[in-house]
PDB file of N, CA and C in Angstrom:
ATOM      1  N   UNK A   1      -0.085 -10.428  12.367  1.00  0.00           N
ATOM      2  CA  UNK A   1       0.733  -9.253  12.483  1.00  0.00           C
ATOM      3  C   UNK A   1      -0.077  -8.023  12.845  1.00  0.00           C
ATOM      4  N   UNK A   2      -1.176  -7.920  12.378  1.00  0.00           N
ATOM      5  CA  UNK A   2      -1.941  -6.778  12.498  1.00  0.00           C
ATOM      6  C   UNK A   2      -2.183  -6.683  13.972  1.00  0.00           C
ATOM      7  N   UNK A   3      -2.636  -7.868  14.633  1.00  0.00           N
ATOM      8  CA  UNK A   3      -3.105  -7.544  16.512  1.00  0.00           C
ATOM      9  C   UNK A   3      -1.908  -7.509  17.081  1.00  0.00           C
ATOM     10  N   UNK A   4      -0.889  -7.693  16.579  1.00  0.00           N
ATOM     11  CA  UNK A   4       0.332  -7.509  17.157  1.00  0.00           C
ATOM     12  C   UNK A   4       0.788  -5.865  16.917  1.00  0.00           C
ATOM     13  N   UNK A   5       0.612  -5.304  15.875  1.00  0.00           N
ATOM     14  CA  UNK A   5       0.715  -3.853  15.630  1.00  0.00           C
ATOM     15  C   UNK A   5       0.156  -2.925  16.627  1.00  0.00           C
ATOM     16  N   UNK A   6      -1.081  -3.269  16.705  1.00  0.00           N
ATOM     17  CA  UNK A   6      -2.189  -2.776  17.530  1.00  0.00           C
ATOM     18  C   UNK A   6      -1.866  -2.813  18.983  1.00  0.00           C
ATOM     19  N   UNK A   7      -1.534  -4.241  19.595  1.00  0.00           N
ATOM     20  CA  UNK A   7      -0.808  -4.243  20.958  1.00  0.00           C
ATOM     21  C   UNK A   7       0.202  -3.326  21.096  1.00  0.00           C
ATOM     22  N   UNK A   8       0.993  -3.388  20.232  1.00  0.00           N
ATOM     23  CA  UNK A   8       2.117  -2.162  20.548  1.00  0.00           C
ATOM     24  C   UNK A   8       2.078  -0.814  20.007  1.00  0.00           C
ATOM     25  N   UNK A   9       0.935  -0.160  19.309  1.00  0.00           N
ATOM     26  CA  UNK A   9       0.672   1.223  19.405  1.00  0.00           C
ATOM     27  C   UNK A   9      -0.103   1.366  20.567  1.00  0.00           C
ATOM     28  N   UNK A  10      -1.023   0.349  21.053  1.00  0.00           N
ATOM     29  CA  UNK A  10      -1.659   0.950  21.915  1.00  0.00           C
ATOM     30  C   UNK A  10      -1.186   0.746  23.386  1.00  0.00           C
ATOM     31  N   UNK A  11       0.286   0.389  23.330  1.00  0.00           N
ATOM     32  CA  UNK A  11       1.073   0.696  24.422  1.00  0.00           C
ATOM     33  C   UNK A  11       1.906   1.915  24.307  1.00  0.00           C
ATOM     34  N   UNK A  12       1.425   2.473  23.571  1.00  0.00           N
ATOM     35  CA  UNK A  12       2.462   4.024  23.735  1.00  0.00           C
ATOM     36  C   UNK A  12       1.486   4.582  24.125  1.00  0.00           C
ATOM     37  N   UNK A  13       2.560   6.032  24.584  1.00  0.00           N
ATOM     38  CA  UNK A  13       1.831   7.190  25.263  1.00  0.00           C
ATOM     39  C   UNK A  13       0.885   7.722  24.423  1.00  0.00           C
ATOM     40  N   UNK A  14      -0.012   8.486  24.709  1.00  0.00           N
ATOM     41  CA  UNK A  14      -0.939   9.720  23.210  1.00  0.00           C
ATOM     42  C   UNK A  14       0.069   9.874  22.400  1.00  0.00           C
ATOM     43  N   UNK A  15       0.927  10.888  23.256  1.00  0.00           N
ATOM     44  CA  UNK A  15       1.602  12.178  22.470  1.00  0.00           C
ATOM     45  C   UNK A  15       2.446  11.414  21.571  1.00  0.00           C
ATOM     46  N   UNK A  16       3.140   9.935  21.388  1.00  0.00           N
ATOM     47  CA  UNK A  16       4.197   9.389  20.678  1.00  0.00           C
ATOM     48  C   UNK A  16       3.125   8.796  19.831  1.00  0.00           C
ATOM     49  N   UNK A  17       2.122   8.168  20.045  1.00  0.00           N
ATOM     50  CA  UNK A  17       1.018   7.367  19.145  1.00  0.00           C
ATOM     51  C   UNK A  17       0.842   8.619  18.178  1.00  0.00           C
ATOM     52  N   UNK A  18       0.643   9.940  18.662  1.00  0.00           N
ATOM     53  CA  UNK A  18      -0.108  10.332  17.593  1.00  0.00           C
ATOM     54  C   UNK A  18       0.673  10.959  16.813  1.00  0.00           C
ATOM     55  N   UNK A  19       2.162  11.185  17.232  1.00  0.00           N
ATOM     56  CA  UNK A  19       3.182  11.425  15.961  1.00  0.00           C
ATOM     57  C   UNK A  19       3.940  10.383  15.188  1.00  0.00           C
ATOM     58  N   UNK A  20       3.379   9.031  15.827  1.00  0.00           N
ATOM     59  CA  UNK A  20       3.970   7.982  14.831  1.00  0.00           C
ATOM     60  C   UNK A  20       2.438   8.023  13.847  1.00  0.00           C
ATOM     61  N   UNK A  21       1.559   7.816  14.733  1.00  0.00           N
ATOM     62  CA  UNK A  21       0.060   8.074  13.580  1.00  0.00           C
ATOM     63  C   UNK A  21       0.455   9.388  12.440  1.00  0.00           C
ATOM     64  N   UNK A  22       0.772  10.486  13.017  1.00  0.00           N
ATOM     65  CA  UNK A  22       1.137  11.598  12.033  1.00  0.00           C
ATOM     66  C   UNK A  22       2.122  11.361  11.056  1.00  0.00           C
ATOM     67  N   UNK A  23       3.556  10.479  11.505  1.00  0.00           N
ATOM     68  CA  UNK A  23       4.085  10.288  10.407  1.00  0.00           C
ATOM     69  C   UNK A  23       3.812   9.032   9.618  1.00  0.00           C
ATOM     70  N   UNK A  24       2.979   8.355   9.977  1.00  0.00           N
ATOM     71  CA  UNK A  24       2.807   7.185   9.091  1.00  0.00           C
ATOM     72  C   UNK A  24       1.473   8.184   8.136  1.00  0.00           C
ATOM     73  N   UNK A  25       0.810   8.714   8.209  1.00  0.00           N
ATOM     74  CA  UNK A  25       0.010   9.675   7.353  1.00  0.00           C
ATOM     75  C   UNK A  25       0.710  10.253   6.435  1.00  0.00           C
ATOM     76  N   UNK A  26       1.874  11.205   6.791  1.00  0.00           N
ATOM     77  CA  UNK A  26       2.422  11.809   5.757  1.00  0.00           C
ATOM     78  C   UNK A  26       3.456  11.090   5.109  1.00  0.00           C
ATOM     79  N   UNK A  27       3.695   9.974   5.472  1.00  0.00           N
ATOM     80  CA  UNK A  27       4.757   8.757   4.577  1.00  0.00           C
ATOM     81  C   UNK A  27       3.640   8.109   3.391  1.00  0.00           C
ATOM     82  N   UNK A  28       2.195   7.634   3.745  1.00  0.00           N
ATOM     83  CA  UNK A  28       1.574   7.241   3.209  1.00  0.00           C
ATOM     84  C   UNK A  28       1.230   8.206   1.722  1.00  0.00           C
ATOM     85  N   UNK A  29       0.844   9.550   2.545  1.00  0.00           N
ATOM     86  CA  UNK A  29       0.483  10.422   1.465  1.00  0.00           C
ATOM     87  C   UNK A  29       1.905  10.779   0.311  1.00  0.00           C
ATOM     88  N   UNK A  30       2.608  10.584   0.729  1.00  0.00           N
ATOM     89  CA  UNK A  30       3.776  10.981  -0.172  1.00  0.00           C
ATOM     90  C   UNK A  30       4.184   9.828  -0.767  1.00  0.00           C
ATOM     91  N   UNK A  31       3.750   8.377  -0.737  1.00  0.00           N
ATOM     92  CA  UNK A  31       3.460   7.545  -1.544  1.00  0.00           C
ATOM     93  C   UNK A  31       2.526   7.711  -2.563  1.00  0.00           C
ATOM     94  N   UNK A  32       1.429   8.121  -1.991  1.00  0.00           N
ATOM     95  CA  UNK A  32       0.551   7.948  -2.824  1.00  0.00           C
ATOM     96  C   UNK A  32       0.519   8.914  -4.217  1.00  0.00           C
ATOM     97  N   UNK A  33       0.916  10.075  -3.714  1.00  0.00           N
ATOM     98  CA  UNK A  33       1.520  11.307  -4.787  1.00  0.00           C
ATOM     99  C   UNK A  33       2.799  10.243  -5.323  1.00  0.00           C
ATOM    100  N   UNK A  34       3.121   9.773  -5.531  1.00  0.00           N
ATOM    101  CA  UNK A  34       4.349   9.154  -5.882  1.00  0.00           C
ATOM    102  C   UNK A  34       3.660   8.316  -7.137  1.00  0.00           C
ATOM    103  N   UNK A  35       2.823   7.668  -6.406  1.00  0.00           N
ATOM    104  CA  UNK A  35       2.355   6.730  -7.222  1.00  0.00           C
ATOM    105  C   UNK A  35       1.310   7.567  -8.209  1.00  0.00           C
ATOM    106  N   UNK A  36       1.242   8.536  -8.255  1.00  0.00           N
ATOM    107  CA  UNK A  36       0.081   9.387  -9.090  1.00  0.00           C
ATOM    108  C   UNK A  36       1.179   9.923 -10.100  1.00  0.00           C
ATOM    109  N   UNK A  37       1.688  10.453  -9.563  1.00  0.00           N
ATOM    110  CA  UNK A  37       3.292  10.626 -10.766  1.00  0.00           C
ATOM    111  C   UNK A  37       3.811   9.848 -11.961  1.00  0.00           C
ATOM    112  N   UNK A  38       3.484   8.844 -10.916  1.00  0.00           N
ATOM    113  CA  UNK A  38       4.358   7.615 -11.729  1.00  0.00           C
ATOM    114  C   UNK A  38       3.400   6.649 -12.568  1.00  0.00           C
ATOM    115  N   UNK A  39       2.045   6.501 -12.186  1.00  0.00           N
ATOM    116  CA  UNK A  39       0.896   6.188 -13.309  1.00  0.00           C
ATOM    117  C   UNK A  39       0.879   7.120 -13.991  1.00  0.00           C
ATOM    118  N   UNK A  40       0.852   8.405 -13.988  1.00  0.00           N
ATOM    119  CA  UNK A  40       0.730   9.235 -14.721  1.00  0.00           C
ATOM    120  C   UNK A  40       1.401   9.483 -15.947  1.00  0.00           C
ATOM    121  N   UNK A  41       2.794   9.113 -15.448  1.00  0.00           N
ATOM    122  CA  UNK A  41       4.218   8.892 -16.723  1.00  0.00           C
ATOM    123  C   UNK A  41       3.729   7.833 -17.774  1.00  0.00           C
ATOM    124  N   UNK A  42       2.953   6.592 -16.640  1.00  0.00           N
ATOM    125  CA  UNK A  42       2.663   5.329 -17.480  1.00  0.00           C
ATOM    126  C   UNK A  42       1.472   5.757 -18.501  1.00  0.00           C
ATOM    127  N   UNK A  43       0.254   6.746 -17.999  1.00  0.00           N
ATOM    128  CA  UNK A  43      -0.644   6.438 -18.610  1.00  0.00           C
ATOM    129  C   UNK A  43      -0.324   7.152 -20.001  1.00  0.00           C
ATOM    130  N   UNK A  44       0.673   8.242 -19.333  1.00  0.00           N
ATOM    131  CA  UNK A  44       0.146   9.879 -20.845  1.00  0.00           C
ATOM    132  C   UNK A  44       1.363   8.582 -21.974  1.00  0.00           C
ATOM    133  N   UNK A  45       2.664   7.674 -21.520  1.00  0.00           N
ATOM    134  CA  UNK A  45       3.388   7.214 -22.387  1.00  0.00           C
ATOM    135  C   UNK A  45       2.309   6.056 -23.054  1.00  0.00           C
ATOM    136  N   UNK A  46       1.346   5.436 -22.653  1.00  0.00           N
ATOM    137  CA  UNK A  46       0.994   4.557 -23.410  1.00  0.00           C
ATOM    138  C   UNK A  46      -0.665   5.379 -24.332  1.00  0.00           C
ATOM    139  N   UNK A  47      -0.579   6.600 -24.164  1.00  0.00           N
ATOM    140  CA  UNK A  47      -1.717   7.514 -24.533  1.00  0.00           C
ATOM    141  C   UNK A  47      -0.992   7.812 -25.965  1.00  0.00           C
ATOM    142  N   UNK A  48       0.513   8.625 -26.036  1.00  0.00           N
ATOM    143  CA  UNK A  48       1.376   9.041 -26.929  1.00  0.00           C
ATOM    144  C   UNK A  48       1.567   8.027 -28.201  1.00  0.00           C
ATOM    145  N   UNK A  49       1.910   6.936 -27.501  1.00  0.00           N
ATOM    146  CA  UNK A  49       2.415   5.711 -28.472  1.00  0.00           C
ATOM    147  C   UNK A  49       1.748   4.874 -28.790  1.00  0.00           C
ATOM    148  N   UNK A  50       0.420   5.115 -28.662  1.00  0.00           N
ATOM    149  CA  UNK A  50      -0.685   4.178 -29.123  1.00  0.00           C
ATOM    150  C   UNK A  50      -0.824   2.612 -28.885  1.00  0.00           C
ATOM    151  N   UNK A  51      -0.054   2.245 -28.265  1.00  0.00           N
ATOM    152  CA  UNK A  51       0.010   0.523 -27.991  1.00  0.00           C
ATOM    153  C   UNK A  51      -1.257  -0.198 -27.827  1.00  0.00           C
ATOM    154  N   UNK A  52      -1.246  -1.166 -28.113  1.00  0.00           N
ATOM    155  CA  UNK A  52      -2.659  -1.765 -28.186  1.00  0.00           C
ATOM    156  C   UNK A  52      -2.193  -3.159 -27.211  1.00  0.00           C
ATOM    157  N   UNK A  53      -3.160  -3.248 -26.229  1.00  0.00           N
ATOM    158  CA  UNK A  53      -3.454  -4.351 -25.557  1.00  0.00           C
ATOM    159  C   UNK A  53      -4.137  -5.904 -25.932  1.00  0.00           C
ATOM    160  N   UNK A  54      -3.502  -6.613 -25.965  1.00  0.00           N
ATOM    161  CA  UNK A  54      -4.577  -8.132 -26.613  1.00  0.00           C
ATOM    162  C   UNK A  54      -4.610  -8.728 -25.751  1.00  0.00           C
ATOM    163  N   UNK A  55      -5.581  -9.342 -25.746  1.00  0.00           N
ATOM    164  CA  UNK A  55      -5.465 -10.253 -24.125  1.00  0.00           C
ATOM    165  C   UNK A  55      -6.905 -11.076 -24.362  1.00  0.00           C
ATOM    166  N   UNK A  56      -8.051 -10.606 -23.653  1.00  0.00           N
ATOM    167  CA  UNK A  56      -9.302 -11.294 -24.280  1.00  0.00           C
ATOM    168  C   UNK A  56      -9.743 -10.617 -25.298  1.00  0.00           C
ATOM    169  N   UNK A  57      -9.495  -8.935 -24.809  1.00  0.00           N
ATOM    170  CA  UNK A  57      -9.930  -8.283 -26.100  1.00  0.00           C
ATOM    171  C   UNK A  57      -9.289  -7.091 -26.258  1.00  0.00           C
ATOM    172  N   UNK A  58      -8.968  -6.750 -27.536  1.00  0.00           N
ATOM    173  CA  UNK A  58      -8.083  -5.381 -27.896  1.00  0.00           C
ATOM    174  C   UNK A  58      -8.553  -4.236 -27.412  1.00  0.00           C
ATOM    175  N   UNK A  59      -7.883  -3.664 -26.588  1.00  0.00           N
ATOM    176  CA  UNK A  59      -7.814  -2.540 -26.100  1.00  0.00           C
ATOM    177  C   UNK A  59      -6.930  -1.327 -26.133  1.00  0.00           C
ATOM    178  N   UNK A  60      -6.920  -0.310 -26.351  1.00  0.00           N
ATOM    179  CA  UNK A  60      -5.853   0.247 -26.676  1.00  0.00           C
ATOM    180  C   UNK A  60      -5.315   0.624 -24.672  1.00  0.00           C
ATOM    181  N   UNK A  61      -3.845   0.586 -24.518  1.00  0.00           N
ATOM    182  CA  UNK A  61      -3.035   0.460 -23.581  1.00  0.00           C
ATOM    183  C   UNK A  61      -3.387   1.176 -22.385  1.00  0.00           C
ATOM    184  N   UNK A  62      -3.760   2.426 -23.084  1.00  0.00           N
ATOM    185  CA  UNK A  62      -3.922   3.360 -21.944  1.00  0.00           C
ATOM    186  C   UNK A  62      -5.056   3.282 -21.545  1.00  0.00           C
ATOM    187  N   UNK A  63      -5.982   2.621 -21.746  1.00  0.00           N
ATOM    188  CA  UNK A  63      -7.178   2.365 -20.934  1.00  0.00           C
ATOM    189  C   UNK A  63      -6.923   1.491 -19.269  1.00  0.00           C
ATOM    190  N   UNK A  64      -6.043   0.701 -19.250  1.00  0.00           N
ATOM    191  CA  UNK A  64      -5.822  -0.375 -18.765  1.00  0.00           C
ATOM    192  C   UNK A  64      -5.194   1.084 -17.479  1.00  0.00           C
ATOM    193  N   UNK A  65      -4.766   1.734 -17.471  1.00  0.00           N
ATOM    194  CA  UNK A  65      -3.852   2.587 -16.739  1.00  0.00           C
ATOM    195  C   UNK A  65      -4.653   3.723 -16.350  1.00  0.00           C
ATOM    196  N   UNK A  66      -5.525   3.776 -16.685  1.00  0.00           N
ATOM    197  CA  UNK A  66      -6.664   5.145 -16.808  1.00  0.00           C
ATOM    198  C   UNK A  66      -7.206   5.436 -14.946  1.00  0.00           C
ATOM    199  N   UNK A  67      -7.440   4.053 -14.725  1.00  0.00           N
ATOM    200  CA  UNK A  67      -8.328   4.480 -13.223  1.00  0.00           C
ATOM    201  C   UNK A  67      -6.760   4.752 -12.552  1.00  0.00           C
ATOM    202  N   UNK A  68      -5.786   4.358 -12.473  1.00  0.00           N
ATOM    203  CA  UNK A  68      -4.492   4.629 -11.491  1.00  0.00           C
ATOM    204  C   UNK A  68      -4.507   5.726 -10.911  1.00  0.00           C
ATOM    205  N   UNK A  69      -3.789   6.974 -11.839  1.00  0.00           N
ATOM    206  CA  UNK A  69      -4.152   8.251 -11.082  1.00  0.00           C
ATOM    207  C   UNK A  69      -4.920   8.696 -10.059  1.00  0.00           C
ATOM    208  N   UNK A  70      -6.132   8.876 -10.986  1.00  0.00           N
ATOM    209  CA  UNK A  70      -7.468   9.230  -9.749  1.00  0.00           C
ATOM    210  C   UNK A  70      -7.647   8.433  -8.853  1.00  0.00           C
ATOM    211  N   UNK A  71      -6.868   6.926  -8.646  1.00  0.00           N
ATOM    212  CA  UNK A  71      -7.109   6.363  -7.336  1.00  0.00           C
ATOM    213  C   UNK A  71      -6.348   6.649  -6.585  1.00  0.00           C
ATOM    214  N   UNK A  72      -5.244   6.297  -6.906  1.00  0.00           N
ATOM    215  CA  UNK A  72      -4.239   6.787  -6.245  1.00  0.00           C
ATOM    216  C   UNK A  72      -4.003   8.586  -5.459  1.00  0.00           C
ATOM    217  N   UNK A  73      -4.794   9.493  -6.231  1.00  0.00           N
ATOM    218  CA  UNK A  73      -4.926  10.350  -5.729  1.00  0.00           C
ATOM    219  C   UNK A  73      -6.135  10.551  -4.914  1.00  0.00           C
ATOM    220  N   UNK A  74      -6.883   9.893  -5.291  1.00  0.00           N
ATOM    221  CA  UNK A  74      -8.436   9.504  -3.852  1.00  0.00           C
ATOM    222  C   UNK A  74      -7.351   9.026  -2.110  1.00  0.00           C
ATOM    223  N   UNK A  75      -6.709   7.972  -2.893  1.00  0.00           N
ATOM    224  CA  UNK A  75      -6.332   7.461  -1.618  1.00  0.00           C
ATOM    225  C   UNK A  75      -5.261   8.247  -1.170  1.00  0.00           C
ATOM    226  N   UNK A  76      -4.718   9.123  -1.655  1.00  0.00           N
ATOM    227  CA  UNK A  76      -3.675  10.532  -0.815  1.00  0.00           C
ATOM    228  C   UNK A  76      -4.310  11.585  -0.017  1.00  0.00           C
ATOM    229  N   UNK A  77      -6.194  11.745  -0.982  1.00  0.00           N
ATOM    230  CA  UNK A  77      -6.788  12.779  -0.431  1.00  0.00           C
ATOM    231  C   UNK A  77      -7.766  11.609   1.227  1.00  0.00           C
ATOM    232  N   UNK A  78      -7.508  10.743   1.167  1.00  0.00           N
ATOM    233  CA  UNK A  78      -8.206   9.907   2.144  1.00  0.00           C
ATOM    234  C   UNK A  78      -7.117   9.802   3.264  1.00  0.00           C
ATOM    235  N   UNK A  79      -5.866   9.486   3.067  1.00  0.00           N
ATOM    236  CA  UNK A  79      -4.661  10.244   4.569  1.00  0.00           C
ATOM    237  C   UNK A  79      -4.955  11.753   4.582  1.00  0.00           C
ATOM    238  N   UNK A  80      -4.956  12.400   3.654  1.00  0.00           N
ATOM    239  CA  UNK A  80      -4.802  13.998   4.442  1.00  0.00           C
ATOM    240  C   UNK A  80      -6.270  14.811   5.020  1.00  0.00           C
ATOM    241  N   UNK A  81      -7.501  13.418   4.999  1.00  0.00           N
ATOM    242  CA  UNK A  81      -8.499  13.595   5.877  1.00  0.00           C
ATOM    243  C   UNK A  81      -8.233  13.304   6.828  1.00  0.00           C
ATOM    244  N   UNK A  82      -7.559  11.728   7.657  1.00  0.00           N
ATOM    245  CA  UNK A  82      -7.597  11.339   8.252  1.00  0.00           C
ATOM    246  C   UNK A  82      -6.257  12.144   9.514  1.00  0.00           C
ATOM    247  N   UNK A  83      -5.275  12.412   8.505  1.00  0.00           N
ATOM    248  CA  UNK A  83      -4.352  13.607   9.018  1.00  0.00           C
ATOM    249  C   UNK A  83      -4.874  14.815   9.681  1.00  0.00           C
ATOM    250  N   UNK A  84      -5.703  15.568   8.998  1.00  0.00           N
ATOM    251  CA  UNK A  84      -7.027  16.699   9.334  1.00  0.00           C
ATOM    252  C   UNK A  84      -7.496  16.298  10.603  1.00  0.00           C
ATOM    253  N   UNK A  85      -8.011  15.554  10.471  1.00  0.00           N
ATOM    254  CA  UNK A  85      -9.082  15.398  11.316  1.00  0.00           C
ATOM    255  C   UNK A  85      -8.612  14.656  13.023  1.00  0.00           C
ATOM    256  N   UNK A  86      -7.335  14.193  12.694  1.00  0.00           N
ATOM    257  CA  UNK A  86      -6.593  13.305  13.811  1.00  0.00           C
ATOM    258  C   UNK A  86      -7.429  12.045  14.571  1.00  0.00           C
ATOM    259  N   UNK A  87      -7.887  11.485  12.904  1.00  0.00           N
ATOM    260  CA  UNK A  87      -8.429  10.000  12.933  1.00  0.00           C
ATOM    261  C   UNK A  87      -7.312   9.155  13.083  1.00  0.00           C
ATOM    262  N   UNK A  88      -7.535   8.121  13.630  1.00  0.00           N
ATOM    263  CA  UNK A  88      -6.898   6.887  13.969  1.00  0.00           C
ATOM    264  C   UNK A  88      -7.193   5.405  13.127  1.00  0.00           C
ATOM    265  N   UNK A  89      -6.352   4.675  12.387  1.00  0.00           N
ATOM    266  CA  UNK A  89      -6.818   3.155  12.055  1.00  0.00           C
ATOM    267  C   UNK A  89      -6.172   2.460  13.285  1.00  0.00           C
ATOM    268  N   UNK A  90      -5.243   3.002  14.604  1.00  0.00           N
ATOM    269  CA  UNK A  90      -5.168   2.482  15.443  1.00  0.00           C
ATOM    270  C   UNK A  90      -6.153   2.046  16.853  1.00  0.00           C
ATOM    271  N   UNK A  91      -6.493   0.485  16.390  1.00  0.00           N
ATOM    272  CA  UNK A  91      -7.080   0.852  17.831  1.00  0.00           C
ATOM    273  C   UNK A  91      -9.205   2.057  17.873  1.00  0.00           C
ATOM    274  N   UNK A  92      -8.784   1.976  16.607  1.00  0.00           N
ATOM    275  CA  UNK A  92     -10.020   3.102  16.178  1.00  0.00           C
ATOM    276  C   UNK A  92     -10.365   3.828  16.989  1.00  0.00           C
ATOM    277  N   UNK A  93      -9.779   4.665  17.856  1.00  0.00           N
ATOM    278  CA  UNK A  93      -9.726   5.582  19.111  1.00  0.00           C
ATOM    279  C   UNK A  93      -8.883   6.532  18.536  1.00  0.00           C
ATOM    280  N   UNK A  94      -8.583   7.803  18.459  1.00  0.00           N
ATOM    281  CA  UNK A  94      -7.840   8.482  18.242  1.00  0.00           C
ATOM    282  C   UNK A  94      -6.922   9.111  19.450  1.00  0.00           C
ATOM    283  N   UNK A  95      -5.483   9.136  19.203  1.00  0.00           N
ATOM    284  CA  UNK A  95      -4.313   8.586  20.043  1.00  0.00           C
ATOM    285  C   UNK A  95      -4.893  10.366  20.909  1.00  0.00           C
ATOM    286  N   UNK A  96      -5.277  11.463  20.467  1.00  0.00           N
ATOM    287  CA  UNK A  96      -5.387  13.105  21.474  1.00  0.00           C
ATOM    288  C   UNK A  96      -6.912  12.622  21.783  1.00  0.00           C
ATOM    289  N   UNK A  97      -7.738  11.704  21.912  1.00  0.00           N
ATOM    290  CA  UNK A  97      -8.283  11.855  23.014  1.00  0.00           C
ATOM    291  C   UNK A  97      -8.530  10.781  23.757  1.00  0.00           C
ATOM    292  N   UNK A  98      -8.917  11.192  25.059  1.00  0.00           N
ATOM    293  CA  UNK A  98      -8.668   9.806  25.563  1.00  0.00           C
ATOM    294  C   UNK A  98      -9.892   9.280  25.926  1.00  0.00           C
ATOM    295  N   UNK A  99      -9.091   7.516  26.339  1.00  0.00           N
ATOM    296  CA  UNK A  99     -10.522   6.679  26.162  1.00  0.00           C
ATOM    297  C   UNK A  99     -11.356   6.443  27.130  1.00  0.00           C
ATOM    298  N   UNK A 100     -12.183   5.826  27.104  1.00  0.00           N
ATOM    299  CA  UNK A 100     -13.390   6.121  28.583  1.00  0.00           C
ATOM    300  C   UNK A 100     -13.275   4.634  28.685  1.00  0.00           C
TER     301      UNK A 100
END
C-alpha cells in the first residue's frame, strides 16, 4: 500500500501535493493533541484513584500511562516541524520545490 500511495501523490501537481501534504499535517497534529488530552484524562484518573497494576510486578497505574502525553505531544510537535518547514514523507522531495 505504501508504493502505491507514493505513485499517486507523486502524480499530482506541486500545488495539490502540497495542500494534501498540508492537510494531512494538520489532521495528524490534531490527532495527536487529541491523544494528549485523552492520556492525559487517563493518566491524572489513574494518579487520583490510586489503582495498582499486577501483572509481573505491582505497579501503581499511573506509571504505565506516564510516557503517553509527552509522546504524543513530541509527535504533534514533530508534524508542526515538518508543517514549518514544508518537509515531505512523500516521495522525500518536498511537493514547492522542484525536482532535478
Amino acid at each position: 500500500g505504501h508504493v502505491a500511495v507514493e505513485s499517486l501523490v507523486s502524480a499530482l501537481a506541486p500545488g495539490v501535493r502540497r495542500l494534501l501534504e498540508s492537510s494531512i499535517y494538520l489532521l495528524c497534529i490534531a490527532a495527536s493533541l487529541l491523544f494528549v488530552y485523552y492520556s492525559w484524562q487517563v493518566l491524572s484518573s489513574a494518579w487520583v484513584s490510586g489503582e495498582r497494576d499486577i501483572r509481573a510486578a505491582e505497579l501503581p497505574r499511573w506509571v504505565l500511562f506516564a510516557v503517553m502525553p509527552p509522546g504524543f505531544l513530541l509527535i504533534a510537535a514533530e508534524f508542526v516541524r515538518l508543517l514549518a518547514r514544508g518537509e515531505s514523507y512523500f516521495g522525500g522531495e518536498p511537493a514547492s520545490r522542484p525536482s532535478v
